[in-house]
N, C-alpha and C. Protein backbone atom coordinates (compact mmCIF):
# COMPACT_ATOMS: atom_id res chain seq x y z
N UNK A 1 -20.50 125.03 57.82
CA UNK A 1 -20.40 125.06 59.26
C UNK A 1 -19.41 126.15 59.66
N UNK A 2 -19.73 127.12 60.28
CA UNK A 2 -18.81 128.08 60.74
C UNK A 2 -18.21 128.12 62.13
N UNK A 3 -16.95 128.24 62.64
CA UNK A 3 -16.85 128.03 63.63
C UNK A 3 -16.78 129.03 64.77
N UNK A 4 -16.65 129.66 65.91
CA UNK A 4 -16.80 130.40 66.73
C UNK A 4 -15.89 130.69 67.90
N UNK A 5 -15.12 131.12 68.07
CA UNK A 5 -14.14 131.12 68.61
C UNK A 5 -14.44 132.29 70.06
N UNK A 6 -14.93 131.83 71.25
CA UNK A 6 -15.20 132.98 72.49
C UNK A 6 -14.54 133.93 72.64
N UNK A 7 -14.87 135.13 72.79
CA UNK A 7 -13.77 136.29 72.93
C UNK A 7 -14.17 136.70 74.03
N UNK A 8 -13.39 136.82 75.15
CA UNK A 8 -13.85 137.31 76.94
C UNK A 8 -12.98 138.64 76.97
N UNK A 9 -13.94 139.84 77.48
CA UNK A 9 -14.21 141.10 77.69
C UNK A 9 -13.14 142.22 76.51
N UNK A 10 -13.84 141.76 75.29
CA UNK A 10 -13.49 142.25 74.08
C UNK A 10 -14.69 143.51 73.92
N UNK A 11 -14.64 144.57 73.16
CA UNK A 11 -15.52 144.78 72.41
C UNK A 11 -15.71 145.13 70.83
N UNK A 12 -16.78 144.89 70.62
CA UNK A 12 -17.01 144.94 68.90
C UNK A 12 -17.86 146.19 68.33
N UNK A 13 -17.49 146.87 67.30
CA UNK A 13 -17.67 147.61 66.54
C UNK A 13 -18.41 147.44 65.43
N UNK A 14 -20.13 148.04 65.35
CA UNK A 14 -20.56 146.94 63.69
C UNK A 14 -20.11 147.86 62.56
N UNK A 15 -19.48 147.19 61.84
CA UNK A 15 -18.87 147.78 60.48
C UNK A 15 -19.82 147.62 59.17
N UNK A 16 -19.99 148.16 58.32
CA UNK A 16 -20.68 147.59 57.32
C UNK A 16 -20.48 146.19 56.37
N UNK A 17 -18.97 146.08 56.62
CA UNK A 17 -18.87 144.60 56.41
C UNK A 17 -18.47 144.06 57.58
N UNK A 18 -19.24 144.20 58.65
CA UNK A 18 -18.97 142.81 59.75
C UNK A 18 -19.16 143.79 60.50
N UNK A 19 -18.44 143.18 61.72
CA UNK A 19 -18.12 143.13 63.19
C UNK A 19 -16.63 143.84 63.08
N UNK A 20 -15.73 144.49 63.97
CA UNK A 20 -14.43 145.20 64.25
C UNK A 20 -14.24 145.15 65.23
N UNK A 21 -13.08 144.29 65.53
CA UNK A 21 -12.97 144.62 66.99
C UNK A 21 -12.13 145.88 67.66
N UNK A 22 -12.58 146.07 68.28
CA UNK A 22 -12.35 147.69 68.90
C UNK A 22 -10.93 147.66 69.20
N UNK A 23 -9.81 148.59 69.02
CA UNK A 23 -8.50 148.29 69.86
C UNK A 23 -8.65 148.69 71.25
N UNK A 24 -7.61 148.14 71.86
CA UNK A 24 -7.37 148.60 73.80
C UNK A 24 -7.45 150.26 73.67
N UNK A 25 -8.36 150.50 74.85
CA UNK A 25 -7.99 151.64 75.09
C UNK A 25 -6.45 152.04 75.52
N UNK A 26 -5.93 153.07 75.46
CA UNK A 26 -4.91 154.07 75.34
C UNK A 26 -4.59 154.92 76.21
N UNK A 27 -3.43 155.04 77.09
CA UNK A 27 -3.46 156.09 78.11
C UNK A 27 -2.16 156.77 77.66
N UNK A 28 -2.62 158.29 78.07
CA UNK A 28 -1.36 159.39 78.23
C UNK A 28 -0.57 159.08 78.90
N UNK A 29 0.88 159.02 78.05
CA UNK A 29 1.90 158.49 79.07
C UNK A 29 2.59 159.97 79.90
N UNK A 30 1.99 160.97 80.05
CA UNK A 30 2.26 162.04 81.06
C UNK A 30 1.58 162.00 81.99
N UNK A 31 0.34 161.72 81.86
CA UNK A 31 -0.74 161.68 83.24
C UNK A 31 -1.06 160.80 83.07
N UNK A 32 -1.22 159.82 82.24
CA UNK A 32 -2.34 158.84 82.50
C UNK A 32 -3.11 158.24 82.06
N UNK A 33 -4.15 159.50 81.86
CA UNK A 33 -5.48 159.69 81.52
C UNK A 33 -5.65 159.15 80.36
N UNK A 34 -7.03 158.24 80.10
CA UNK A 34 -7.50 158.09 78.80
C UNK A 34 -7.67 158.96 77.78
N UNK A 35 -6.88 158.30 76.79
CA UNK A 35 -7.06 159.10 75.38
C UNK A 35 -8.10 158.71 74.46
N UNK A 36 -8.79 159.92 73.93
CA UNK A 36 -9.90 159.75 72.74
C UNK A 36 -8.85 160.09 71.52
N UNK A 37 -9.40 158.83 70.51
CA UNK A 37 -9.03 159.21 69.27
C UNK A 37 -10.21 159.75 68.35
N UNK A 38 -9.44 161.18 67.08
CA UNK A 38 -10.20 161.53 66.81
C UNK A 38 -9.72 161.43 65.47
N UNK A 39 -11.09 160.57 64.72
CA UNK A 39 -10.43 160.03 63.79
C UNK A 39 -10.68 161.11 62.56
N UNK A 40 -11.08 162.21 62.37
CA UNK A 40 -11.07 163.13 61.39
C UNK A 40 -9.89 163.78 61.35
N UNK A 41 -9.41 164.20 62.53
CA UNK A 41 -8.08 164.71 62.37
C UNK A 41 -6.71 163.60 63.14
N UNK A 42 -7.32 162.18 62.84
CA UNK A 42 -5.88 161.67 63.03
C UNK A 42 -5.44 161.73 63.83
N UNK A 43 -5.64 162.23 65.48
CA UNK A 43 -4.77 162.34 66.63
C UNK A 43 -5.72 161.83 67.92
N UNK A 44 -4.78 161.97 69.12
CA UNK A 44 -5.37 161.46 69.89
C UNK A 44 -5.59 162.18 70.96
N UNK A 45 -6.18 162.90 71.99
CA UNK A 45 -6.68 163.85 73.20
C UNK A 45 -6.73 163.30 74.13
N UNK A 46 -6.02 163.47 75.22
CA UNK A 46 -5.99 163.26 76.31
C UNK A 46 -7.33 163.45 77.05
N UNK A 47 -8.25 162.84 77.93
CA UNK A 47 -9.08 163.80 78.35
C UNK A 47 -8.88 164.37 79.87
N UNK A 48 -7.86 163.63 80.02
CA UNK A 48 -7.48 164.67 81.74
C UNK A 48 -6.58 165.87 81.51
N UNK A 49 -5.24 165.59 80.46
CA UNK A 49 -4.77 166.79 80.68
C UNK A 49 -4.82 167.24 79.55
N UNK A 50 -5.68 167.13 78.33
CA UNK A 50 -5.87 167.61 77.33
C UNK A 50 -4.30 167.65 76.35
N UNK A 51 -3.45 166.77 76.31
CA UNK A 51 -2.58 167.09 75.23
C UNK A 51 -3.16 166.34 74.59
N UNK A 52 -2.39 166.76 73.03
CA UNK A 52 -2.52 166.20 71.69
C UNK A 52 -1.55 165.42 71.33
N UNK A 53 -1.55 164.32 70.96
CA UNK A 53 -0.52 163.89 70.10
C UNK A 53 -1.17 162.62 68.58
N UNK A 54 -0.13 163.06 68.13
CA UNK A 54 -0.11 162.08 66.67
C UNK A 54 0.19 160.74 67.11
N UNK A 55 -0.23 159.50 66.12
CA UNK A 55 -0.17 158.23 66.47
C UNK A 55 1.41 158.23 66.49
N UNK A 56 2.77 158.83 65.63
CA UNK A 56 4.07 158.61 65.67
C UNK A 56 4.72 159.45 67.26
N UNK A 57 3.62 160.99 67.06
CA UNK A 57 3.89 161.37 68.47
C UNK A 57 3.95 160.52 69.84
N UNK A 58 2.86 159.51 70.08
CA UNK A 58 2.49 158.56 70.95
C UNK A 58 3.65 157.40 70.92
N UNK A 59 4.02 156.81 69.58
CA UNK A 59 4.66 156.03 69.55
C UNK A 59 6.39 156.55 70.52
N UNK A 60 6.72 157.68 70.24
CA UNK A 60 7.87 158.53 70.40
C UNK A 60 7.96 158.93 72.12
N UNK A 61 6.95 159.02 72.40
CA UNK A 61 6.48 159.69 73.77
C UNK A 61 6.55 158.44 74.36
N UNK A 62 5.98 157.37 74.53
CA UNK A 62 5.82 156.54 75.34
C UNK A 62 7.13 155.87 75.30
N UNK A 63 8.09 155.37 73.80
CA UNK A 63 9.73 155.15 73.83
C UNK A 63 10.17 155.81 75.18
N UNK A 64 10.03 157.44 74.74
CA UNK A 64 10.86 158.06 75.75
C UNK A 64 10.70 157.51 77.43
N UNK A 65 9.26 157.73 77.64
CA UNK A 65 9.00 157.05 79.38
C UNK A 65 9.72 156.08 79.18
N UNK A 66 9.55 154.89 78.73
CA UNK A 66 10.31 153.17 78.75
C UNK A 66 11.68 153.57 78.93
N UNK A 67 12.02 154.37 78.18
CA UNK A 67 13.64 154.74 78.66
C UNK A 67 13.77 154.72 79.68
N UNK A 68 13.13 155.91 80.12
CA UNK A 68 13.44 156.77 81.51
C UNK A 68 13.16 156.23 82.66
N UNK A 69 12.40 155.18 82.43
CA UNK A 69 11.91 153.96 83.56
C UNK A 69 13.31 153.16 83.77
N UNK A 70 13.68 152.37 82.59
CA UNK A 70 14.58 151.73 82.48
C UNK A 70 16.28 152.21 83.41
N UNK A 71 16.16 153.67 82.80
CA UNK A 71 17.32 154.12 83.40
C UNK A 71 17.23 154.05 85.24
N UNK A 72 16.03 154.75 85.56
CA UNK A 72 15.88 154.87 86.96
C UNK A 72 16.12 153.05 87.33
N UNK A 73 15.44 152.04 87.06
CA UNK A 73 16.02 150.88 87.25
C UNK A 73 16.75 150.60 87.13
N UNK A 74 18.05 151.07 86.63
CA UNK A 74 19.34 150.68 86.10
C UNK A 74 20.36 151.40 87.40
N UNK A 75 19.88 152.99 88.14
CA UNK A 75 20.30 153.32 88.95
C UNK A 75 19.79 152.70 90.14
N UNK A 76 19.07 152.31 90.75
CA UNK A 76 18.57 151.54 91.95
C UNK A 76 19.14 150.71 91.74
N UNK A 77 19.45 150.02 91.13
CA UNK A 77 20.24 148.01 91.29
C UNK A 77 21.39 148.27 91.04
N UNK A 78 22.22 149.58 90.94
CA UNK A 78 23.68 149.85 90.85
C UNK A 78 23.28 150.50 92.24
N UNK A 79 22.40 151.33 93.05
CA UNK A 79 22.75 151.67 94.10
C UNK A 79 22.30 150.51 95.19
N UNK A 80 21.35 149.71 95.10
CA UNK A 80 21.40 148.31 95.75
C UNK A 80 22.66 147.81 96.09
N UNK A 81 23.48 147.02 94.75
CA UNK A 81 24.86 146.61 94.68
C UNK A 81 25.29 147.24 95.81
N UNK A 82 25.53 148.45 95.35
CA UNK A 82 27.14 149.84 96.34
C UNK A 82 26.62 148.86 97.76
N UNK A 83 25.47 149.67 97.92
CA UNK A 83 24.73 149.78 99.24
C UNK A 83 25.66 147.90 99.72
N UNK A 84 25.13 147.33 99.23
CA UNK A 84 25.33 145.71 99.92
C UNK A 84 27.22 145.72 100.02
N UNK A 85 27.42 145.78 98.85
CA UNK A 85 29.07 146.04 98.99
C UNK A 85 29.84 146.65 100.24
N UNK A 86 28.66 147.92 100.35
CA UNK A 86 29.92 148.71 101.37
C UNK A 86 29.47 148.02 102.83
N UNK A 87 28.18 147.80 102.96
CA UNK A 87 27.55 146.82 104.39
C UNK A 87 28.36 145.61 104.47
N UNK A 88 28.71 144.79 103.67
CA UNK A 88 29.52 143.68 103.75
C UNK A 88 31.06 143.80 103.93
N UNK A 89 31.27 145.50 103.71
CA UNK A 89 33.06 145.22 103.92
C UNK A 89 33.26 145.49 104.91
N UNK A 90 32.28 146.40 105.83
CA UNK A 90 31.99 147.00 107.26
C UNK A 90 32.30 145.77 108.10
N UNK A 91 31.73 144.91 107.90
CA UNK A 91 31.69 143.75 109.14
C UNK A 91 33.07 143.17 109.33
C-alpha cells in the first residue's frame, strides 16, 4: 500500500528514476528578474538584466542586499526614536 501525500502548486520534473520536484524559481537580487539556470555551465542568467552569477555568487549577492536592507531598517527606527524624542521634549 503506498501512501500519497497532496502537493498544492508544486511542480514535477520526470527523471528517469521518478518524479523531481522542481526547485522555486529564483530572482535577481539587482532587478528582480527571473533567473534561468544553466545547467551545463553551472550558473544562473538573469533574463531582464542579463547578469551572470554562480550558485556561491547568488548566495554572496543576495547576503549582501539582506544586509543593506537590514541596515536601512536599523536607520529609520533610530530616526523614528530621535524624531518622537525631540516632539515629546517640545511640548
Amino acid at each position: 500500500m503506498s501512501s500519497t501525500v497532496p502537493v498544492v502548486n508544486q511542480k514535477y520534473i520526470k527523471k528517469s528514476s521518478g518524479l523531481k520536484l522542481m526547485s522555486q524559481k529564483k530572482y535577481c537580487p539587482e532587478c528582480g528578474g527571473e533567473l534561468h539556470y544553466d545547467p551545463v555551465n553551472k550558473i544562473f542568467v538573469c533574463k531582464s538584466c542579463g547578469r551572470i552569477y554562480t550558485h556561491e555568487q547568488l548566495i554572496e549577492q543576495r547576503a549582501r542586499v539582506m544586509s543593506e536592507i537590514h541596515d536601512e531598517d536599523q536607520s529609520k527606527k533610530k530616526r523614528k526614536e530621535l524624531l518622537k524624542w525631540w516632539l515629546s521634549e517640545k511640548k
